[in-house]
Protein backbone atom coordinates (compact mmCIF):
# COMPACT_ATOMS: atom_id res chain seq x y z
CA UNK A 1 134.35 73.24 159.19
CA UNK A 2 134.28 76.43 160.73
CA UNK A 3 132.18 79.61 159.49
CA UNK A 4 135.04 81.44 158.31
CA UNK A 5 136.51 78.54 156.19
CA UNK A 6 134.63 79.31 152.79
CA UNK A 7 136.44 80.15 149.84
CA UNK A 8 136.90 84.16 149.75
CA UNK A 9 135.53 85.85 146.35
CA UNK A 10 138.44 86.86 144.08
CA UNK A 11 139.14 90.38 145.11
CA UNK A 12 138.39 93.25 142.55
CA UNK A 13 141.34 95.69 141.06
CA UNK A 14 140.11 99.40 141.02
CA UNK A 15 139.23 100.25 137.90
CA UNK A 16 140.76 104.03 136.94
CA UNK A 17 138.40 105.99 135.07
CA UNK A 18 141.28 106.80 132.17
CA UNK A 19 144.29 104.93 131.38
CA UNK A 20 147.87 105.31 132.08
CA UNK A 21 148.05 107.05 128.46
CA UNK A 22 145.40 110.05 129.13
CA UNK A 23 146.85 110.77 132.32
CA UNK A 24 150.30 111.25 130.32
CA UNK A 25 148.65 113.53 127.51
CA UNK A 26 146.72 115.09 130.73
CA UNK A 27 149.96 115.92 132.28
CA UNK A 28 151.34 116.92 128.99
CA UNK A 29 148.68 119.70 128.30
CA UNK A 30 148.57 120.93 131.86
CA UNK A 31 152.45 121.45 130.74
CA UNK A 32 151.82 123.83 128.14
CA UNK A 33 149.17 125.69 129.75
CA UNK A 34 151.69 126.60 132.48
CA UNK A 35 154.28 127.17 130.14
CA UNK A 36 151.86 129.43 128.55
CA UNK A 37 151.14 131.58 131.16
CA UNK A 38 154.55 131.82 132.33
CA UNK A 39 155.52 133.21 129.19
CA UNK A 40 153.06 135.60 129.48
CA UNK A 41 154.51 137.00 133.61
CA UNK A 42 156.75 139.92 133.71
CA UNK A 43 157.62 142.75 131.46
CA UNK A 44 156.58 145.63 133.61
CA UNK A 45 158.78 148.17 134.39
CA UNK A 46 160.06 148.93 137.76
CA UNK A 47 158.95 152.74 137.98
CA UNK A 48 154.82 152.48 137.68
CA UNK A 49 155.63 155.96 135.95
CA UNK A 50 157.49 154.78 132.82
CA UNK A 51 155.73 153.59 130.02
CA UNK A 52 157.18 149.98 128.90
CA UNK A 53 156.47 148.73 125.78
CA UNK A 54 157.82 145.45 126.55
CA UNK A 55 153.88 144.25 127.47
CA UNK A 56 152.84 144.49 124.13
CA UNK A 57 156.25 142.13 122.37
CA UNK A 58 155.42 138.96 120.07
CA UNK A 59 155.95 136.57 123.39
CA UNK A 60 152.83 138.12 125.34
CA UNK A 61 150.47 138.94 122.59
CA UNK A 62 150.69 135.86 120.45
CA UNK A 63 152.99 133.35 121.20
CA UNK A 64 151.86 132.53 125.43
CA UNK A 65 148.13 133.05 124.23
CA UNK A 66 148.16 130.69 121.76
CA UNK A 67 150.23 127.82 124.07
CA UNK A 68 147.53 128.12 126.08
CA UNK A 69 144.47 127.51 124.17
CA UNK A 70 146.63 124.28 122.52
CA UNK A 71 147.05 123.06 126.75
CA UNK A 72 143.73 123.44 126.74
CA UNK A 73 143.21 121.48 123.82
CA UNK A 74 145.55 118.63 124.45
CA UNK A 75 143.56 118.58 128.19
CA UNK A 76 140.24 118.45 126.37
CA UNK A 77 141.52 115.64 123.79
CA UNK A 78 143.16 113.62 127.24
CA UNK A 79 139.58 113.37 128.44
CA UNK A 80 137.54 112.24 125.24
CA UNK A 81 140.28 109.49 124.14
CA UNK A 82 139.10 106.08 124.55
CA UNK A 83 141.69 103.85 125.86
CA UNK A 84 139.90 100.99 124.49
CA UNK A 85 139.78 102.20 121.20
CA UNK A 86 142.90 101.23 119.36
């Protein structure tokens, strides 16, 4: 028998650190914070010298704000979920 003729060790699968479900609601919340803060882009005017009320509309003040803080929610809950808790 030769040295290298022993039986090799079952080899290991990598273990991920969250399952295939947080990274979904991971991807999910990273989602809505973009969504968020593309909602909240544009709405200036083209002349720097005209006032535009358009920055101060339900979309920018409320609506993109609050989209983001729930991303960052959903990202927060991703983390803290444990997979092997049914």
């Amino acid at each position: 028998m030769k040295k290298n003729d022993q039986p090799s060790a079952p080899v290991k699968q990598p273990e991920f650190l969250f399952d295939k479900v947080n990274y979904k609601i991971l991807l999910i919340g990273i989602g809505v914070i973009a969504l968020g803060f593309i909602l909240m882009s544009g709405g200036g005017s083209d002349d720097p010298k005209v006032y535009s009320d358009a920055i101060f509309n339900f979309r920018r003040i409320r609506l993109a704000p609050t989209l983001v803080l729930i991303g960052f929610g959903i990202t927060i809950y991703s983390t803290l979920k444990n997979p092997k808790k049914a």
